[in-house]
Protein backbone atom coordinates (compact mmCIF):
# COMPACT_ATOMS: atom_id res chain seq x y z
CA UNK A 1 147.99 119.49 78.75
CA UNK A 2 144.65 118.66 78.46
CA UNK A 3 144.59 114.17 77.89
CA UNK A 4 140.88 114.55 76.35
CA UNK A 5 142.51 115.53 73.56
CA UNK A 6 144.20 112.29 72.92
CA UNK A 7 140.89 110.38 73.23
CA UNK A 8 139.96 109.32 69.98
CA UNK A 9 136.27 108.32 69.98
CA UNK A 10 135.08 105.40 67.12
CA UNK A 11 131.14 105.08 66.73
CA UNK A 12 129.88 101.82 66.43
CA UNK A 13 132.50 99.92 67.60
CA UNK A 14 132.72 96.58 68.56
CA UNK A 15 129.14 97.27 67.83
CA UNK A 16 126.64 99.57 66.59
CA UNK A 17 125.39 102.20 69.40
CA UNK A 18 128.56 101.91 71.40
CA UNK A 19 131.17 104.34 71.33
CA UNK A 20 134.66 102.96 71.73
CA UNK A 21 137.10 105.21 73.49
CA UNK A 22 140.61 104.91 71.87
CA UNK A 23 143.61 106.04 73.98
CA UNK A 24 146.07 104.93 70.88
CA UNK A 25 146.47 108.95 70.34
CA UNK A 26 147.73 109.51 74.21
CA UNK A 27 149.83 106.09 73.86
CA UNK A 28 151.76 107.77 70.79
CA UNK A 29 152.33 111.05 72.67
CA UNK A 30 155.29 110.54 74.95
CA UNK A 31 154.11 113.28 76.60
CA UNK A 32 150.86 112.80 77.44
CA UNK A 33 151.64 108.80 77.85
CA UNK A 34 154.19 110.70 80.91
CA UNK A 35 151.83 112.81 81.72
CA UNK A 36 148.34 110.13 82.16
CA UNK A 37 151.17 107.68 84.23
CA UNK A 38 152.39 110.28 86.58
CA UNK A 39 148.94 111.83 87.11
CA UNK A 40 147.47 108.70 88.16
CA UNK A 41 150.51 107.86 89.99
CA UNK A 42 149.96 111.26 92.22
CA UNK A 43 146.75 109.88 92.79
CA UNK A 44 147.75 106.56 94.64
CA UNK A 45 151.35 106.99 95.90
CA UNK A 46 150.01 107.66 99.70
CA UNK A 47 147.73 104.46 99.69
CA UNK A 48 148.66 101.79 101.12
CA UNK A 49 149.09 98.69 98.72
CA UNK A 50 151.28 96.01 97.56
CA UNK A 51 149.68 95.26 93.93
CA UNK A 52 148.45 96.39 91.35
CA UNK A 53 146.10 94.45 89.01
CA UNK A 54 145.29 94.89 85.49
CA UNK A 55 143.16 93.05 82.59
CA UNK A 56 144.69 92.58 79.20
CA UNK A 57 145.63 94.37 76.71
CA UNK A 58 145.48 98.16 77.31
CA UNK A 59 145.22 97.41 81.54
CA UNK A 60 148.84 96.06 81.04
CA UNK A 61 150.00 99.22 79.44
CA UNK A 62 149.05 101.05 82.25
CA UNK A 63 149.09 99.10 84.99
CA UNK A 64 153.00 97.54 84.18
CA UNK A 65 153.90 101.40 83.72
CA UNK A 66 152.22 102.28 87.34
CA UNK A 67 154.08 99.36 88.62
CA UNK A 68 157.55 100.41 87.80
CA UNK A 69 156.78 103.43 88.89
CA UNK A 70 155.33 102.68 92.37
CA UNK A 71 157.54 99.74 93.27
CA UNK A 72 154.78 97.52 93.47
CA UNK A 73 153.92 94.01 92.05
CA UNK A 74 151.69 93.34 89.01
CA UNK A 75 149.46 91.26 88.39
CA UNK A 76 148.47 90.26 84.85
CA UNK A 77 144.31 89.39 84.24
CA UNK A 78 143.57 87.70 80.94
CA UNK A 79 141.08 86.09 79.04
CA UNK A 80 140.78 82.36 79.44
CA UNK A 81 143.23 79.83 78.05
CA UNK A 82 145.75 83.07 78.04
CA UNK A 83 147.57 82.08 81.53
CA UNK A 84 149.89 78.78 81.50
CA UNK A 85 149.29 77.55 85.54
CA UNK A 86 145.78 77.22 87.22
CA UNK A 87 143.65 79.82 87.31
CA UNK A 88 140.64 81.45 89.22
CA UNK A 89 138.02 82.56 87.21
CA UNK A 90 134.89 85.27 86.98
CA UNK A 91 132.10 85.72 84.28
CA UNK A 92 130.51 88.84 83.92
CA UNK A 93 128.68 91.06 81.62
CA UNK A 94 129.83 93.95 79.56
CA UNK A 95 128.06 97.26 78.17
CA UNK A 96 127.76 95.28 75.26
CA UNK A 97 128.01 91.12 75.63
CA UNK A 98 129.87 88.72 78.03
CA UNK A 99 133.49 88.25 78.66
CA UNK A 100 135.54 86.20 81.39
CA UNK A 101 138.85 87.30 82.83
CA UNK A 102 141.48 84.67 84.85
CA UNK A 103 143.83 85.24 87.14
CA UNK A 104 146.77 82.40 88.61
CA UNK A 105 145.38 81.34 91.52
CA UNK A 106 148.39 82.14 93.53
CA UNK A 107 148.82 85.47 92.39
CA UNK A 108 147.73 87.24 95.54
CA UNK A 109 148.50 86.10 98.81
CA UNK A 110 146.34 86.29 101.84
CA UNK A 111 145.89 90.12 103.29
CA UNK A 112 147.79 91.09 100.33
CA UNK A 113 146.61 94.83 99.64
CA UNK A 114 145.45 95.64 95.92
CA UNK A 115 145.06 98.78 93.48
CA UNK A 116 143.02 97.65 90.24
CA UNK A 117 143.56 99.63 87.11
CA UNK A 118 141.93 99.39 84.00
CA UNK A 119 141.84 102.06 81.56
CA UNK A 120 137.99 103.00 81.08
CA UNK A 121 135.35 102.33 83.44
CA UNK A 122 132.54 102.24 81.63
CA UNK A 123 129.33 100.03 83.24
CA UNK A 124 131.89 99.08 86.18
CA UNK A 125 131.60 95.28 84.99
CA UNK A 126 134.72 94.44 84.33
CA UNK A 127 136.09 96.42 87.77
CA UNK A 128 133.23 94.14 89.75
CA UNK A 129 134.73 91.10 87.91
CA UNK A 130 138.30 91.55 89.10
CA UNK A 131 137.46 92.41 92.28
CA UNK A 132 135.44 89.33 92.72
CA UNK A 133 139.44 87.25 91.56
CA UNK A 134 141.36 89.26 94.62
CA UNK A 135 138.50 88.81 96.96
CA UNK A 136 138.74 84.88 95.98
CA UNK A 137 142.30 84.75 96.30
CA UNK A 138 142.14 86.26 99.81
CA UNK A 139 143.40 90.19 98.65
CA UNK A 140 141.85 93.47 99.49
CA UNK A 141 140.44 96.18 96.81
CA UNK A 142 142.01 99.43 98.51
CA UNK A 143 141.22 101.31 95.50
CA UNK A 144 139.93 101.13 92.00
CA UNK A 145 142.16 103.19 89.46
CA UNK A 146 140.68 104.17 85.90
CA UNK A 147 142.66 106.25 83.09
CA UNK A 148 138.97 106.99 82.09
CA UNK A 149 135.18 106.94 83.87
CA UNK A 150 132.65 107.18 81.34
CA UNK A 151 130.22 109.24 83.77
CA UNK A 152 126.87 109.15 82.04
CA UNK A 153 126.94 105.25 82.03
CA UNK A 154 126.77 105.71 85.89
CA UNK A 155 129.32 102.75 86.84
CA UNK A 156 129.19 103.63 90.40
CA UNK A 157 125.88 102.15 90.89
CA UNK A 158 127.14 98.79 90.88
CA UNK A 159 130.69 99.91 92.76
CA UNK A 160 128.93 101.40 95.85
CA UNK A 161 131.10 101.95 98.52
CA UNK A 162 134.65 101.24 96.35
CA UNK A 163 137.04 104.42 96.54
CA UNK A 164 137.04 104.79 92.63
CA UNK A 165 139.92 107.17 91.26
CA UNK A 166 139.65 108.38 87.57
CA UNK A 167 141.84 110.45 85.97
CA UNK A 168 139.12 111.80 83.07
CA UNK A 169 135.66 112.13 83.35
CA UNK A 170 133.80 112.00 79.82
């Protein structure tokens, strides 16, 4: 099954000259939603890791899915004034504004070994950004895990030297 084919692509969205990549198609296929969560799952069941972190909305999808799966943690990342205890925070910048995620600050414990998922890499912002919150709360980045890596934005400029795992190149 080829999971390209549930990428929906909307021009101009949230702003002209950006192309927003929709995974609501592969989200409404049961079978390619099993297929995109077992996939990446193959990808990081030898690593070794206790968490798995993940920035609202379609991060949780994933990343509460890979959870289950794996046995491991999760940790939810959300916008500010989203999480009800004290938080960490990071600004950053996006392909197309601002944004800032939080994180409870006793989410990750010291040494505690993370996986962070997100579905699209796209300028490798928001990936930066949440590693910044583990690295603050005393975690480890083992990997970073995207459902898609939008290739010609080159996001791996700015995540040098992170083991990046994608499971569709566009």
């Amino acid at each position: 099954m080829d999971l390209r084919k549930y990428i929906r692509d909307i021009p101009d969205f949230p702003e002209k000259g950006i192309i927003f990549r929709d995974i609501t198609p592969l989200l409404r296929n049961p079978e390619a939603f099993k297929l995109a969560i077992d996939e990446l799952s193959r990808k990081v069941e030898n690593l070794d890791f206790d968490l798995i972190v993940a920035p609202e909305a379609r991060g949780f999808i994933f990343g509460g899915a890979l959870s289950y799966k794996l046995n491991k943690g999760f940790i939810p990342v959300r916008k500010p004034g989203k999480l009800p205890f004290t938080v960490i925070s990071e600004k950053y910048l996006l392909e197309y504004g601002t944004a800032e995620l939080q994180m409870h600050v006793d989410a990750i414990e010291k040494g505690q070994k993370v996986i962070i998922f997100d579905d699209v890499l796209a300028t490798g912002g928001t990936a930066k950004a949440l590693k910044s919150l583990v690295e603050k709360s005393g975690g480890e980045v083992v990997a970073m895990v995207f459902l898609i890596e939008l290739t010609y934005l080159n996001p791996r400029n700015i995540l040098a030297n992170e083991n990046i795992i994608s499971l569709i190149e566009l």
